[in-house]
Protein backbone atom coordinates (compact mmCIF):
# COMPACT_ATOMS: atom_id res chain seq x y z
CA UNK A 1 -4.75 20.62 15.52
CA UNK A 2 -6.90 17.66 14.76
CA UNK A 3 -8.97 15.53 17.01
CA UNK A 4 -9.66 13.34 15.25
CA UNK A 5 -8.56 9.74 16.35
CA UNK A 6 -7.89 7.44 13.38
CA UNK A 7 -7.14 3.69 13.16
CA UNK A 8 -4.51 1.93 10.99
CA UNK A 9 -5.05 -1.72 10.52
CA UNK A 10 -2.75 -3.73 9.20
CA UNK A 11 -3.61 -7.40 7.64
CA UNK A 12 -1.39 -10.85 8.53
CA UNK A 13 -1.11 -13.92 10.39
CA UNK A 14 0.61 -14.02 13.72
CA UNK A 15 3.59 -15.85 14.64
CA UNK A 16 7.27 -16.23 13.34
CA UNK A 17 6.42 -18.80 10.37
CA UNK A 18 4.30 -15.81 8.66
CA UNK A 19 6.33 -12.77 8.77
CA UNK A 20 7.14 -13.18 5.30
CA UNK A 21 4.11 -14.54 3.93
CA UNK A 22 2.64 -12.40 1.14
CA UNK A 23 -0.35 -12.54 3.21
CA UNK A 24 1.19 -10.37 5.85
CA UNK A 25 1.92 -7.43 3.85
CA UNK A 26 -0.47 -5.05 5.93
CA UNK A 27 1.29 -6.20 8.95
CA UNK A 28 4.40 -4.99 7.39
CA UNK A 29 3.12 -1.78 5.94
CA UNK A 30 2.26 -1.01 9.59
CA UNK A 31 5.63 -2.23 11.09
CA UNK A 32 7.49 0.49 8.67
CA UNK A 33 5.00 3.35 9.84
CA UNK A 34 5.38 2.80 13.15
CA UNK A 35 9.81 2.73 12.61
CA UNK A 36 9.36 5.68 10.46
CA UNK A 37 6.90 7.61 12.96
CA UNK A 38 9.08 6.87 15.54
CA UNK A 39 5.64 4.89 17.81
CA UNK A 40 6.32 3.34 20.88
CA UNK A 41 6.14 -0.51 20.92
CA UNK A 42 3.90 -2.88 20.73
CA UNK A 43 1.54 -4.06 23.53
CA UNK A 44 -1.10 -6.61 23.36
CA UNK A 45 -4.54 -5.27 23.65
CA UNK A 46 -8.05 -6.16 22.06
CA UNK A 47 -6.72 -9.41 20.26
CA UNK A 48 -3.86 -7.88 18.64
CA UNK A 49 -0.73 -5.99 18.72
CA UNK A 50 -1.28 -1.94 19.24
CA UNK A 51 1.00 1.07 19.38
CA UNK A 52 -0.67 4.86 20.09
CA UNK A 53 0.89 7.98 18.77
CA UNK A 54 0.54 10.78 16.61
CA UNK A 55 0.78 11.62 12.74
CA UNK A 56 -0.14 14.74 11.33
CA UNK A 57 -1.26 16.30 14.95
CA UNK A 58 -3.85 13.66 14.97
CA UNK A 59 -4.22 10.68 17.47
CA UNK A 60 -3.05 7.56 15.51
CA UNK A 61 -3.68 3.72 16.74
CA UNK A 62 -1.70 1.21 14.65
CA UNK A 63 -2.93 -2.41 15.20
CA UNK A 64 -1.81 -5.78 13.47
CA UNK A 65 -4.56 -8.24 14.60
CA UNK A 66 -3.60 -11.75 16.34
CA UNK A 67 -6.31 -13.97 15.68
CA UNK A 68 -5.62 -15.08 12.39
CA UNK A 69 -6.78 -13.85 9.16
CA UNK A 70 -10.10 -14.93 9.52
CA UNK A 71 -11.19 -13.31 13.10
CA UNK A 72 -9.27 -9.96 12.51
CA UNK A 73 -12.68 -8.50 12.82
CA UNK A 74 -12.63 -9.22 16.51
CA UNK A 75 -9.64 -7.22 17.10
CA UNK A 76 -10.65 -4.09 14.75
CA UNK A 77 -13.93 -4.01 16.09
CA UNK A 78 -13.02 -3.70 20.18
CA UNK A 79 -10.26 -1.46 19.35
CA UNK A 80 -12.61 0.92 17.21
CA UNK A 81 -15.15 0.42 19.81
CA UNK A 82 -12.83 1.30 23.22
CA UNK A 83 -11.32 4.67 21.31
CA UNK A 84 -14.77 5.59 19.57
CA UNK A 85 -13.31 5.42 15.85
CA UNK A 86 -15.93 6.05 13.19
CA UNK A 87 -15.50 3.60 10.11
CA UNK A 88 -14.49 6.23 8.27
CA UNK A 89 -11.41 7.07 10.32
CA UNK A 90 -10.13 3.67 10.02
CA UNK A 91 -7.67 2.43 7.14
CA UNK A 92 -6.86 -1.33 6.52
CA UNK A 93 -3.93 -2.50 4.60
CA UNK A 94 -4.09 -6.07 2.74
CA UNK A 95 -3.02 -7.65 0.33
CA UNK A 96 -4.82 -8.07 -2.96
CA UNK A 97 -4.09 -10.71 -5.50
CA UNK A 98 -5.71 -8.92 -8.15
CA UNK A 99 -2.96 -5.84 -8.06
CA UNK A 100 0.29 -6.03 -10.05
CA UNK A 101 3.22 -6.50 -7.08
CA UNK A 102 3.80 -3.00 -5.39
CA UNK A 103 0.66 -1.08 -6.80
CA UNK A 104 -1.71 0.52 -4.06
CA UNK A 105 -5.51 1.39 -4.35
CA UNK A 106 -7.90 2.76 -2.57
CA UNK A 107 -11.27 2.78 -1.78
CA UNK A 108 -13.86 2.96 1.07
CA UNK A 109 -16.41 0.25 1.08
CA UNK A 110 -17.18 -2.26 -1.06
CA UNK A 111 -17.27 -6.04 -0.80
CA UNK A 112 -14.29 -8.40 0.40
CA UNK A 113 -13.19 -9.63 -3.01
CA UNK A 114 -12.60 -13.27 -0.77
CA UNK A 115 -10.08 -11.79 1.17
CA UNK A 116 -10.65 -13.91 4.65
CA UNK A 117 -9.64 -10.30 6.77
CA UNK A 118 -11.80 -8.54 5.12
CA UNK A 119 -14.96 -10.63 5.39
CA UNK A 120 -14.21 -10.68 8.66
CA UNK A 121 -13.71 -7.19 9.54
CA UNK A 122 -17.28 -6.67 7.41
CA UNK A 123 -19.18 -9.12 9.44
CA UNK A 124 -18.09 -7.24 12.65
CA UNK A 125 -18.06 -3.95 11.77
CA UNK A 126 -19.90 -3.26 8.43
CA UNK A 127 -18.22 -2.22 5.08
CA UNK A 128 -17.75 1.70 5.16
CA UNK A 129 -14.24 1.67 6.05
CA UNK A 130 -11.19 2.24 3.78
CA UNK A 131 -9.53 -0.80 2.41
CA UNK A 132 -5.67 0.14 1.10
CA UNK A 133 -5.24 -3.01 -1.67
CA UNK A 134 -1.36 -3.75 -1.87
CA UNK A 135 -0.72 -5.74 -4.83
CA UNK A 136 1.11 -8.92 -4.38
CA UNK A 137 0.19 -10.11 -7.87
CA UNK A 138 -1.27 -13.16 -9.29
CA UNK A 139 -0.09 -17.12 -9.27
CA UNK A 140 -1.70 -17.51 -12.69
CA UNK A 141 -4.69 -20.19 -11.47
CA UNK A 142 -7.03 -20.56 -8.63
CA UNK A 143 -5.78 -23.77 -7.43
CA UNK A 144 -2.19 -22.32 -6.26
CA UNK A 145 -3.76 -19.00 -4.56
CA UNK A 146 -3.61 -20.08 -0.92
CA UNK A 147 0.02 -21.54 -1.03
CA UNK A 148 0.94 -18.44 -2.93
CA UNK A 149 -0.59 -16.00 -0.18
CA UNK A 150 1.01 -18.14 2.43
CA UNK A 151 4.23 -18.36 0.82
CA UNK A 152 7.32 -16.16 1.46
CA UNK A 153 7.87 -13.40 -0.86
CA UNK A 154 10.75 -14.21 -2.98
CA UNK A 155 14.08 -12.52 -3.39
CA UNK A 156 13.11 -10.53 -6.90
CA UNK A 157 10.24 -9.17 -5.11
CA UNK A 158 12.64 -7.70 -2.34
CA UNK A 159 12.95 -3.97 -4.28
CA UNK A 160 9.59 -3.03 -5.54
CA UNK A 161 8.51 -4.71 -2.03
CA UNK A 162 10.99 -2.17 0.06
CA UNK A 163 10.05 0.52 -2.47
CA UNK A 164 6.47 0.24 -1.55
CA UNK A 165 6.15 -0.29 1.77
CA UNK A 166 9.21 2.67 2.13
CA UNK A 167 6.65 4.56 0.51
CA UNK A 168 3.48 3.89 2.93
CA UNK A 169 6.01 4.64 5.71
CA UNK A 170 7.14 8.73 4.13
CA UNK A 171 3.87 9.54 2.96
CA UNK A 172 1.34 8.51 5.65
CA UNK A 173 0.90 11.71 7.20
CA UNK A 174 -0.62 12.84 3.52
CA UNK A 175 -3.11 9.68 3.58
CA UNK A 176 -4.23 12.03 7.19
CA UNK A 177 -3.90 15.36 5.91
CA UNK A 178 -5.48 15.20 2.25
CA UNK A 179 -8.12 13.29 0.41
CA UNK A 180 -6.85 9.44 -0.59
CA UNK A 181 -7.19 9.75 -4.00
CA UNK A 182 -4.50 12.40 -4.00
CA UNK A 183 -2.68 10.56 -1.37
CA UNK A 184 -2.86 7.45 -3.88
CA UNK A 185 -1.74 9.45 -6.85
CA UNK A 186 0.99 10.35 -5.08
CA UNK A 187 2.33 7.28 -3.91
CA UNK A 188 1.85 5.68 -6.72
CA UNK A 189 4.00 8.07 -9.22
């Protein structure tokens, strides 16, 4: 068995008036894992919203930050810090602008490609985590990017949004258990 203790982040903005913001796909990708791993609910701890279980045999916090996009670094930083979670252990889902809707990558490190979470999280923490970029695609120009984030996904985006995030939820114990570039090839096929 594992002993590892990993942390699963997931991007947003708190409150009711988000919860279908584009912007708050990570906090959804961690909502489905923690219905499909059948986690306990919610508490409030370290700034955000955190469930503790296990995936894989392995000690699993899931956390959806509440301080707004642009302090989640707080919240990932005292959580990591009170459970002694290396950077490497810990996975953040976002979205990325720059991804057509529904595809995934991967990567650890790297810079915050002006993504107000991750600058955030890099300021508090460093960069040598893993970032898991869920496309949301593109407005078409820069001037309509922050009402686009902030705006509701719309109904045609409903099945490859499901699809994906039904994905996350059935395969998450492989993003544990193998490297991620298999895990992404995987999901993504």
């Amino acid at each position: 068995m594992d002993s590892a203790t990993y942390l699963l982040v997931g991007l947003g903005n708190p409150g009711a008036q988000y919860s279908l913001n584009r912007h708050n796909i990570g906090f959804m990708a961690i909502d489905i894992i923690a219905d499909m791993q059948q986690f306990p609910n919610f508490k409030s701890k370290f700034s955000g919203l955190l469930s503790e279980g296990r995936i894989a045999g392995s000690k699993v916090i899931l956390l959806k930050p509440q301080t707004y996009m642009n302090l989640s670094g707080r919240s990932v930083a005292e959580t990591a810090k009170f459970y002694k979670i290396p950077l490497a252990n810990i996975y953040v889902f976002h979205d990325d602008l720059d991804l057509q809707p529904g595809r995934l990558k991967i990567k650890r490190g790297g810079g915050a490609g002006g993504h107000n979470g991750l600058k955030s999280i890099d300021q508090c923490m460093g960069q040598d985590y893993w970032r898991i970029r869920m496309g949301i695609g593109h407005p078409g120009f820069k001037d309509a990017v922050s009402g686009y984030v902030l705006g509701n996904f719309h109904k045609d985006d409903e099945e490859w949004l499901s699809n994906v995030l039904a994905r996350i939820g059935k395969t998450i114990e492989d993003l544990l258990a193998m490297s991620p570039s298999d895990w992404l090839n995987k999901i993504n096929t």
